[in-house]
Protein backbone atom coordinates (compact mmCIF):
# COMPACT_ATOMS: atom_id res chain seq x y z
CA UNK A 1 -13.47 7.02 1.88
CA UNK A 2 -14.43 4.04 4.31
CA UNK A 3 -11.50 3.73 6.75
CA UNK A 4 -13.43 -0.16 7.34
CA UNK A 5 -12.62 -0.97 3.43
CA UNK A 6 -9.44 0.93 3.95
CA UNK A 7 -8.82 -1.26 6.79
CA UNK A 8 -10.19 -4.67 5.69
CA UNK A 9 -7.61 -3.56 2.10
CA UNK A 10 -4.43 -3.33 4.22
CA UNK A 11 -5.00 -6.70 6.08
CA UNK A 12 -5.12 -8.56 2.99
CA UNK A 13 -2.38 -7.08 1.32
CA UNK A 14 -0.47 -8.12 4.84
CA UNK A 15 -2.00 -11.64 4.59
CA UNK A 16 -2.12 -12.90 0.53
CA UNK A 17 0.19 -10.03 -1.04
CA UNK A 18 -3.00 -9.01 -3.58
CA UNK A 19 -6.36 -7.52 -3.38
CA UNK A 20 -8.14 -6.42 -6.44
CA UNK A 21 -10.19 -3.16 -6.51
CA UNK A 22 -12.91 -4.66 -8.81
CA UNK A 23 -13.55 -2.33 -11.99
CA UNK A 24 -10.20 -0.71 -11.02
CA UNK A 25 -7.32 -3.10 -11.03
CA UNK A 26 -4.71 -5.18 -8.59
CA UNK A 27 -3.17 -3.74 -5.42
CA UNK A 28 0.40 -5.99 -5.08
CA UNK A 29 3.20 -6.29 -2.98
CA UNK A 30 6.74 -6.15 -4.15
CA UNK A 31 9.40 -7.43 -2.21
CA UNK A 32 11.94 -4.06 -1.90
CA UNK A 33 15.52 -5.27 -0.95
CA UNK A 34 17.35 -3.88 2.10
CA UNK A 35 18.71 -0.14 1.22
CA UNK A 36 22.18 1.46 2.43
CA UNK A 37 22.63 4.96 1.69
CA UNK A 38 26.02 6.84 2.42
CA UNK A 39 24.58 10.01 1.68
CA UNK A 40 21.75 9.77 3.50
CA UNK A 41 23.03 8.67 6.31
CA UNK A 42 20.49 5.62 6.65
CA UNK A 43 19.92 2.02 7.02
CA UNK A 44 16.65 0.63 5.90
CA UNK A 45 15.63 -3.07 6.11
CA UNK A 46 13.96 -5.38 3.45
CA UNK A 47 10.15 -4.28 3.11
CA UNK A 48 7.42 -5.11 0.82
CA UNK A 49 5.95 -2.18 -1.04
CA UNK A 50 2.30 -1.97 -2.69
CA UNK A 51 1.96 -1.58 -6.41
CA UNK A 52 -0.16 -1.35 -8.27
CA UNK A 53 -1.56 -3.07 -11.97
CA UNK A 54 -4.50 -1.18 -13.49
CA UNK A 55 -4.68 -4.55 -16.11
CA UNK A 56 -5.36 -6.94 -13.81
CA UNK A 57 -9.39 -5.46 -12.83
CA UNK A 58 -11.19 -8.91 -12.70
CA UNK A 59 -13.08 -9.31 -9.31
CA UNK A 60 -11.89 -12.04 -7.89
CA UNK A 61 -14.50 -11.37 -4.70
CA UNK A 62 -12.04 -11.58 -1.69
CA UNK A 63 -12.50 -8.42 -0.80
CA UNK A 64 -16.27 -8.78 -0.52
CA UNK A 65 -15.33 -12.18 1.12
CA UNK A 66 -13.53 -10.49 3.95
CA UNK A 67 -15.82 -7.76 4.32
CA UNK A 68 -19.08 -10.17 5.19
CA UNK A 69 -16.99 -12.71 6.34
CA UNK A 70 -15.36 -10.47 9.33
CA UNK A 71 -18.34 -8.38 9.64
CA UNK A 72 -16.55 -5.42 8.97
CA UNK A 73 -19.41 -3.64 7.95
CA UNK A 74 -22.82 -5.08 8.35
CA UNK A 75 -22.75 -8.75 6.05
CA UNK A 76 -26.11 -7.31 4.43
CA UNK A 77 -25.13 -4.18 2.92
CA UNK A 78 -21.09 -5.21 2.31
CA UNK A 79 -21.70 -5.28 -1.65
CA UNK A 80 -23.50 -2.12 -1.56
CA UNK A 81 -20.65 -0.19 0.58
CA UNK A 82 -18.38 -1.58 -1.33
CA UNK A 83 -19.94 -0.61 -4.42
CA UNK A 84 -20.40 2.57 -3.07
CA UNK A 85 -16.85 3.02 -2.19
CA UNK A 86 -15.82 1.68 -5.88
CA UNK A 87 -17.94 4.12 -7.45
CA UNK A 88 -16.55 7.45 -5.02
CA UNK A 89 -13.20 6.49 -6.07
CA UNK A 90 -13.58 6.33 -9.45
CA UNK A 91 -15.97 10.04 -9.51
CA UNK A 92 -13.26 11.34 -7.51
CA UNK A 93 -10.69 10.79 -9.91
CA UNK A 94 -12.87 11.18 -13.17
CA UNK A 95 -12.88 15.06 -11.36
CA UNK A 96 -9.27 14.91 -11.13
CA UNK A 97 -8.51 14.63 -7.35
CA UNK A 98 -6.58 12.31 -5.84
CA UNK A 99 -7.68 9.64 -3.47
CA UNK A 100 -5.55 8.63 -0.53
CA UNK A 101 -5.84 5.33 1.39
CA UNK A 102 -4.06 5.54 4.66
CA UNK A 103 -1.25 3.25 4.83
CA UNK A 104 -1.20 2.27 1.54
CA UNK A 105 -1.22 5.13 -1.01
CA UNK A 106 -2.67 7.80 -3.77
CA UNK A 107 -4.07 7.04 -6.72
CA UNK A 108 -4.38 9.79 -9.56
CA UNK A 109 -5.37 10.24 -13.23
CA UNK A 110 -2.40 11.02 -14.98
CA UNK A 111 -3.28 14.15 -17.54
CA UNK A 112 -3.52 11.39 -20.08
CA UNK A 113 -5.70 9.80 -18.54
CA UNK A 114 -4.22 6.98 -16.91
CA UNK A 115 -5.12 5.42 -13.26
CA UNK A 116 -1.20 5.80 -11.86
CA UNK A 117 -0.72 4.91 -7.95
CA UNK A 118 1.96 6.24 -5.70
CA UNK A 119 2.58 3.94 -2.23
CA UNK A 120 2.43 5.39 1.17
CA UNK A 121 6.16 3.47 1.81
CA UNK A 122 4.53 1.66 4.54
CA UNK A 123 6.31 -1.94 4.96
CA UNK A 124 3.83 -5.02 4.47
CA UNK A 125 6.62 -7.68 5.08
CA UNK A 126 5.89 -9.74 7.96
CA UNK A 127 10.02 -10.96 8.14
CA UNK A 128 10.91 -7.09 8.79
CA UNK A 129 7.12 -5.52 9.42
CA UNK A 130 8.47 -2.55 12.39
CA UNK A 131 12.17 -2.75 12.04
CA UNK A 132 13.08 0.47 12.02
CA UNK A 133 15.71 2.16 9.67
CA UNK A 134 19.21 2.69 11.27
CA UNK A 135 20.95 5.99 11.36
CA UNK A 136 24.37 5.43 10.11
CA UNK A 137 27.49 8.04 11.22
CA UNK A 138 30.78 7.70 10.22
CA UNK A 139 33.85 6.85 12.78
CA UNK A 140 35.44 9.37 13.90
CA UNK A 141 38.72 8.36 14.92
CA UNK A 142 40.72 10.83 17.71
CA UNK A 143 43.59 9.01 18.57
CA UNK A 144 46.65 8.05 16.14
CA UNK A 145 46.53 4.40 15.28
CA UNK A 146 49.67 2.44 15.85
CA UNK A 147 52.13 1.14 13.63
């Protein structure tokens, strides 16, 4: 897979929360509330996690936009890479393999046939983009409290 399309997919996700994979469907972002867990141990702060609708496949040309527009890959040939790239991702999982793209996720043919996507749990909020999660211990009292 082209880590430029790769690429020029995360960035819009990070800037207008959508990019459609035309032919495919609609990458999204869905806000993901802060997450305390006891048993765990951890902390985690609000993020924004990609999703994914395989009804919403109208091109809606941004990310062909961004490609020639940032010169990401050479303005000329940005359809046909990105066509090209379209078209590997869909053989790939018409053979029943799964296609990762780095930071933000899988997609696979479920054995019924339908496109399902699993996120990489990367965080594409730009309120808590690199807060890290917070190991949480219990208190451990060693003295007797007073009465």
């Amino acid at each position: 897979m082209s880590s430029a399309i790769t690429d020029t997919i995360r960035r819009i996700l990070m800037e207008e929360e959508q990019v459609c994979l035309p032919g495919l469907g609609t990458l999204r972002l869905l806000p993901q509330p802060a997450l305390i867990s006891p048993i765990e141990g951890k902390a985690l702060p609000p993020s924004e996690q990609v999703s994914f609708n395989s009804n919403l496949v109208l091109d809606d040309g941004r990310l062909l936009r961004e490609l020639k527009e940032t010169e990401v890959v050479p303005p000329a040939t940005a359809a046909f890479q990105l066509e090209e790239f379209l078209r590997n991702l869909r053989e790939n999982l018409d053979a029943g393999r799964s296609v990762t793209l780095e930071g933000v996720g899988r997609f696979f043919k479920h054995f019924d046939g339908q496109l399902k996507f699993t996120a990489a749990g990367e965080n594409f909020s730009k309120e808590s983009f690199g807060l890290p999660g917070l190991e949480l211990k219990p208190i451990i009292r060693t003295e007797k409290q007073r009465k």
